[in-house]
Every structure is written in C-alpha cells, then in structure tokens.
Protein backbone atom coordinates (compact mmCIF):
# COMPACT_ATOMS: atom_id res chain seq x y z
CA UNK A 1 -30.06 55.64 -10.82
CA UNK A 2 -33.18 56.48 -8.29
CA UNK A 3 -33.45 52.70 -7.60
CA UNK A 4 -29.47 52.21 -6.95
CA UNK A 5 -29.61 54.86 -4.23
CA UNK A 6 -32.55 53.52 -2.59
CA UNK A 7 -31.02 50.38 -2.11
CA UNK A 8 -27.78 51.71 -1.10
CA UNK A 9 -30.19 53.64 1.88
CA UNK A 10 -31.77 50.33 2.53
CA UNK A 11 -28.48 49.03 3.65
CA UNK A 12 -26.72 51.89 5.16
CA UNK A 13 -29.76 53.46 7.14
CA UNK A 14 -30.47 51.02 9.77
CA UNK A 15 -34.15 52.05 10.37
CA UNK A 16 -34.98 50.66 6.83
CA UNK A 17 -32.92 47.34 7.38
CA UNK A 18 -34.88 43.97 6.78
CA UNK A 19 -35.12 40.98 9.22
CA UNK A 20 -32.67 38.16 7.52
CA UNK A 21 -32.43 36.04 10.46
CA UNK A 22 -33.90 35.66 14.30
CA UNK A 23 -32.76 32.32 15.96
CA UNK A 24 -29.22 31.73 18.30
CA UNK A 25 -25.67 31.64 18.07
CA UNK A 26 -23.75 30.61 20.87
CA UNK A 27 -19.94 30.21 20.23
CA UNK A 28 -16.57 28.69 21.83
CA UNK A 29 -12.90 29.84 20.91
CA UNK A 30 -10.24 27.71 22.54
CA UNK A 31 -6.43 28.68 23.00
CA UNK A 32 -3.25 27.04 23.52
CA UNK A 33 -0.51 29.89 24.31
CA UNK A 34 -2.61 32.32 23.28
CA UNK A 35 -3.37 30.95 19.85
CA UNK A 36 -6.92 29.62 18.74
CA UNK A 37 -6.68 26.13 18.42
CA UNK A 38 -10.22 25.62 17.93
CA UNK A 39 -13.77 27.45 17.16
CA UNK A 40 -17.18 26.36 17.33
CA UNK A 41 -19.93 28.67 16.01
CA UNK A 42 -23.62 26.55 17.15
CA UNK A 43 -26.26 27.73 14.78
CA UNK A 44 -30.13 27.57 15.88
CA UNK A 45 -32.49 29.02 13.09
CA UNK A 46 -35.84 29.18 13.67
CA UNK A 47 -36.28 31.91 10.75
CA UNK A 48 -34.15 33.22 8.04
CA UNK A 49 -34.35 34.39 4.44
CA UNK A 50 -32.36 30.98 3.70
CA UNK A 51 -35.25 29.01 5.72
CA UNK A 52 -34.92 27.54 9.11
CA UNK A 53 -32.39 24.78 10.76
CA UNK A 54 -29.54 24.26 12.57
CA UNK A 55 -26.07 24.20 12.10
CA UNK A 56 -22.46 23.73 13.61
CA UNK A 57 -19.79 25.93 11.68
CA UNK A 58 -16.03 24.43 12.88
CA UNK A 59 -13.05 25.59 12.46
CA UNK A 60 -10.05 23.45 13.55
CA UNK A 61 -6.55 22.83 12.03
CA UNK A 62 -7.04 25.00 9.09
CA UNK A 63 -9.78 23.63 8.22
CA UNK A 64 -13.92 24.48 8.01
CA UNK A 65 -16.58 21.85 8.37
CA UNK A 66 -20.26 22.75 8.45
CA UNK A 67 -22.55 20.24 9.45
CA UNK A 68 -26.06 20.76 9.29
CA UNK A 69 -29.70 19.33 8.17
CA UNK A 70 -29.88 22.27 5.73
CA UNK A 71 -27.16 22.54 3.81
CA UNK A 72 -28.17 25.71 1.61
CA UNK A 73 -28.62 27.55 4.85
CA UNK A 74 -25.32 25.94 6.46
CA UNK A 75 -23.45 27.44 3.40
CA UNK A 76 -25.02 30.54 3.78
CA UNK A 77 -24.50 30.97 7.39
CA UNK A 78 -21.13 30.19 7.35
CA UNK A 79 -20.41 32.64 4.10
CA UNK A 80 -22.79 35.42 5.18
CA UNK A 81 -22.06 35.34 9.08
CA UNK A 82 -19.41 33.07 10.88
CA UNK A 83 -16.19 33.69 8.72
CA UNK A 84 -16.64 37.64 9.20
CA UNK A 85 -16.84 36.92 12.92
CA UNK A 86 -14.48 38.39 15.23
CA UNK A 87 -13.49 34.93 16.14
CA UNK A 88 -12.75 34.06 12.95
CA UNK A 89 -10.28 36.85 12.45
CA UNK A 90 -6.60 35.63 11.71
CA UNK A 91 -7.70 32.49 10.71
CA UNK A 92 -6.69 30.59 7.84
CA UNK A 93 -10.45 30.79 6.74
CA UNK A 94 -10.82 27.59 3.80
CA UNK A 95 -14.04 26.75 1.63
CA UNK A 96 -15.88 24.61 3.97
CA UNK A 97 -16.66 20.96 3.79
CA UNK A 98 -20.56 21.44 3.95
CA UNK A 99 -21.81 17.79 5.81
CA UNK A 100 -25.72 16.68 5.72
CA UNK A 101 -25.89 15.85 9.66
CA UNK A 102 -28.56 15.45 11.68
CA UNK A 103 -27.91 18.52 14.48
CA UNK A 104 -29.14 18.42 17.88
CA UNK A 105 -28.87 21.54 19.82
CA UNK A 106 -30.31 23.10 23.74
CA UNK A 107 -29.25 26.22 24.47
CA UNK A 108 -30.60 28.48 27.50
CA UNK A 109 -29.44 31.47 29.81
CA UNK A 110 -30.02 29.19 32.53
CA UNK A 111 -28.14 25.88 31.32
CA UNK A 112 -25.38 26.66 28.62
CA UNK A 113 -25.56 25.10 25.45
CA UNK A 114 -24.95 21.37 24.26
CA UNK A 115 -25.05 20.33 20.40
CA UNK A 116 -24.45 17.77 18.50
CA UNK A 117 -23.99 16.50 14.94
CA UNK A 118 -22.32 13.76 13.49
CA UNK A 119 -18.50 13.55 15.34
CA UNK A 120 -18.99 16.94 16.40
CA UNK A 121 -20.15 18.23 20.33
CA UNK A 122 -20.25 21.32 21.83
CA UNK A 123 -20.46 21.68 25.09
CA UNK A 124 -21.04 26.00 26.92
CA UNK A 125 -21.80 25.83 30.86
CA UNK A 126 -21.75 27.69 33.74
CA UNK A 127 -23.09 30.59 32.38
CA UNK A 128 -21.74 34.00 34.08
CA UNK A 129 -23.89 36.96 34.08
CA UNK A 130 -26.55 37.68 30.88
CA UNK A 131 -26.44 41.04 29.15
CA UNK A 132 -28.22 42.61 26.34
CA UNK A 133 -26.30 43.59 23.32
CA UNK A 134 -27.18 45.51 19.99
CA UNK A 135 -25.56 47.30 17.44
CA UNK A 136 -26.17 48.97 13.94
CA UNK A 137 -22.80 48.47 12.58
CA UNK A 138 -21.78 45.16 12.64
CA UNK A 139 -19.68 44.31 9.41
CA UNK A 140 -19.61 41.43 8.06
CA UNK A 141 -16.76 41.66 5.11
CA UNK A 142 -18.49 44.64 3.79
CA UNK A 143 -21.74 44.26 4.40
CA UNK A 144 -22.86 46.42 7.61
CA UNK A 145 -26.06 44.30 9.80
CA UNK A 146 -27.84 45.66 12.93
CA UNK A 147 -27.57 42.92 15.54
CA UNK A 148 -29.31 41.96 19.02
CA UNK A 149 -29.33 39.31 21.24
CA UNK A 150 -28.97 38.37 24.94
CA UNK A 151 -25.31 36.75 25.57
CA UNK A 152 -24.33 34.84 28.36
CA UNK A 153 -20.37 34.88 28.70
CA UNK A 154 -20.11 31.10 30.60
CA UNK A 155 -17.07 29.63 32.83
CA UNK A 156 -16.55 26.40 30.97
CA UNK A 157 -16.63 24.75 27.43
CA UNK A 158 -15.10 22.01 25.42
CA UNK A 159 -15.23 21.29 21.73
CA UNK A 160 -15.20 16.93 21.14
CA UNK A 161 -14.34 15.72 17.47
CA UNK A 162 -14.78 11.68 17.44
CA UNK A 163 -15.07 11.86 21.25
CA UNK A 164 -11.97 13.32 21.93
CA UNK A 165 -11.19 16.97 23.58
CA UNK A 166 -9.85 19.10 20.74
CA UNK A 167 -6.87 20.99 22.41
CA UNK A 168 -6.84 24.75 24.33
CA UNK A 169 -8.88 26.23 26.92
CA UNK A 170 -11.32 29.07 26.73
CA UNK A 171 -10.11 32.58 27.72
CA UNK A 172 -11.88 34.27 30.85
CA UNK A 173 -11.67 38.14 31.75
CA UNK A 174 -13.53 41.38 32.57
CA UNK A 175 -14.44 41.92 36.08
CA UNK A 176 -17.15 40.11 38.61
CA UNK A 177 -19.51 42.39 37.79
CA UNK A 178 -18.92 42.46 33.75
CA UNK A 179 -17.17 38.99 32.82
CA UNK A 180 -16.00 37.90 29.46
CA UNK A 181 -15.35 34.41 27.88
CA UNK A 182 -14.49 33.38 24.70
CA UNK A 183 -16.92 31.14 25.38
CA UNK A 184 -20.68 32.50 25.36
CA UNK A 185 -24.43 31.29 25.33
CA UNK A 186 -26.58 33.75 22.77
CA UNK A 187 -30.59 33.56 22.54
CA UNK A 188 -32.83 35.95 21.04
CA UNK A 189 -30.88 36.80 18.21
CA UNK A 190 -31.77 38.92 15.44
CA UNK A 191 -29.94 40.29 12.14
CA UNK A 192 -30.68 42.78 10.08
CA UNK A 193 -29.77 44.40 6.54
C-alpha cells in the first residue's frame, strides 16, 4: 500500500515528476470551412525514456501515419503524446501505420520549421512573435505531464503528401501583440511525469 501511494504522489505532485522527454514539437492544423482537413505533429527527440529520433505523426483523411527512423519511439510518441493533443481532439483518431523513414527535420525561432520523410513535408514559416509556455497539468488521456517550451505561432504552413498540397489553410488570430496560429514552431521542449 505505502509504495502505491508514493507513486500515485510521483505523478500527481509535479515537483517529484521525472524528465520523459526534452527535444521539439512544432505542429500544423489545416481547415477547410472550419473543419481540420489535415494535421502534422514534427517530432525532434534528442532525449527520451524511449531513446532519441525523429518523427512525423500525420493525420489526414481518417487516417494516422507515423514515419520515423525509430519506430518504438514513433509508436510511443504518437500513443503517449500526439493523439491526446488538443489538435487531435474530434478526430477520428485510428491505430497508426508506423513507417521506417528516414526523417529530416530544421526547426528554429528564427526560420520556421521544414521536415521531411518519405512522401511526407512539412513546411512552418514566418514565424510571429515567440513566447514561453509551461504548465503542470497537461493531460494526456489521463495521464497529467508538466510541460515547457518556447512556441512560435508562424503566418504560413503547408502540409505536401507525394508532392501535392493536402487541402485547408491554417487558422490565424489573437491580436498584434499576442498572435495565434494553428500553425506553430516549438524548441526547448520538455515533458514531465
């Protein structure tokens, strides 16, 4: 019983949380009439519990691909993280097709982010303003993290499957002095639990 409540405080009091990841995750969520027609969640690892790597977690007509040179940490990224995502809320959310790719990613406050793998590119630019964000309760199906990173909301992004433009635009608001995208640059990322 002693040891069950310890770990139960281990994952509820955030001061005793472990590190489980520190890397990047910039992301793109495109609309058509207000509908996501497509999301891109860009994963840069450079250390996790699962190892490092990289990975690209899409979703696009119903369907989830993850391609990455890791695929034990693509699977866990996209089970732990990226379906529990705000973005990903509404979504008809499958198992993923998990894809051995080679992934090529740059990603920087200054430039925006560009990544490859196989038939997939990302493209995040013009990058608006860059703000700090963390928080102690961010769920993720259940399972409350502590998260911080540095965001960058940007102006522009596409998503390209077999070099073609998937569908929908990104969504822009807030005001010139706090913008929002539904497209954003992330470095300096950390997670928690």
């Amino acid at each position: 019983m002693a040891d069950e409540a310890t770990d139960d405080t281990e994952a509820t009091d955030p001061a005793l949380r472990k590190v489980v990841l520190v890397g990047a995750n910039p992301g793109v969520q495109l609309f058509g009439d207000d509908v996501v027609t497509a999301y891109a969640s860009v994963w840069t690892v450079e250390w996790s519990t699962h190892g490092p790597g990289a990975a690209i977690v899409l979703w696009h007509d119903g369907a989830v691909r993850v391609l990455t040179d890791h695929p034990d940490l693509g699977y866990w990224l996209e089970h732990t993280f990226t379906r529990f995502f705000p973005e990903a809320t509404g979504l008809p959310w499958p198992e993923p097709r998990i894809e051995r790719r080679s992934v090529h990613i740059t990603n920087d406050l200054a430039r925006g982010t560009r990544a490859r793998a196989g038939d997939v590119s990302v493209r995040i630019a013009n990058v608006l303003d860059r703000r700090a964000f963390a928080t102690d309760r961010f769920d993720l199906g259940g399972r409350v993290h502590s998260l911080s990173l540095v965001t960058g909301p940007s102006a522009s992004a596409a998503i390209e499957v077999r070099d073609r433009r998937l569908p929908g635009e990104i969504i822009r608001g807030g005001t010139p002095d706090r913008p929002s995208s539904s497209a954003f640059v992330a470095v300096a990322e950390v997670w928690r639990f």
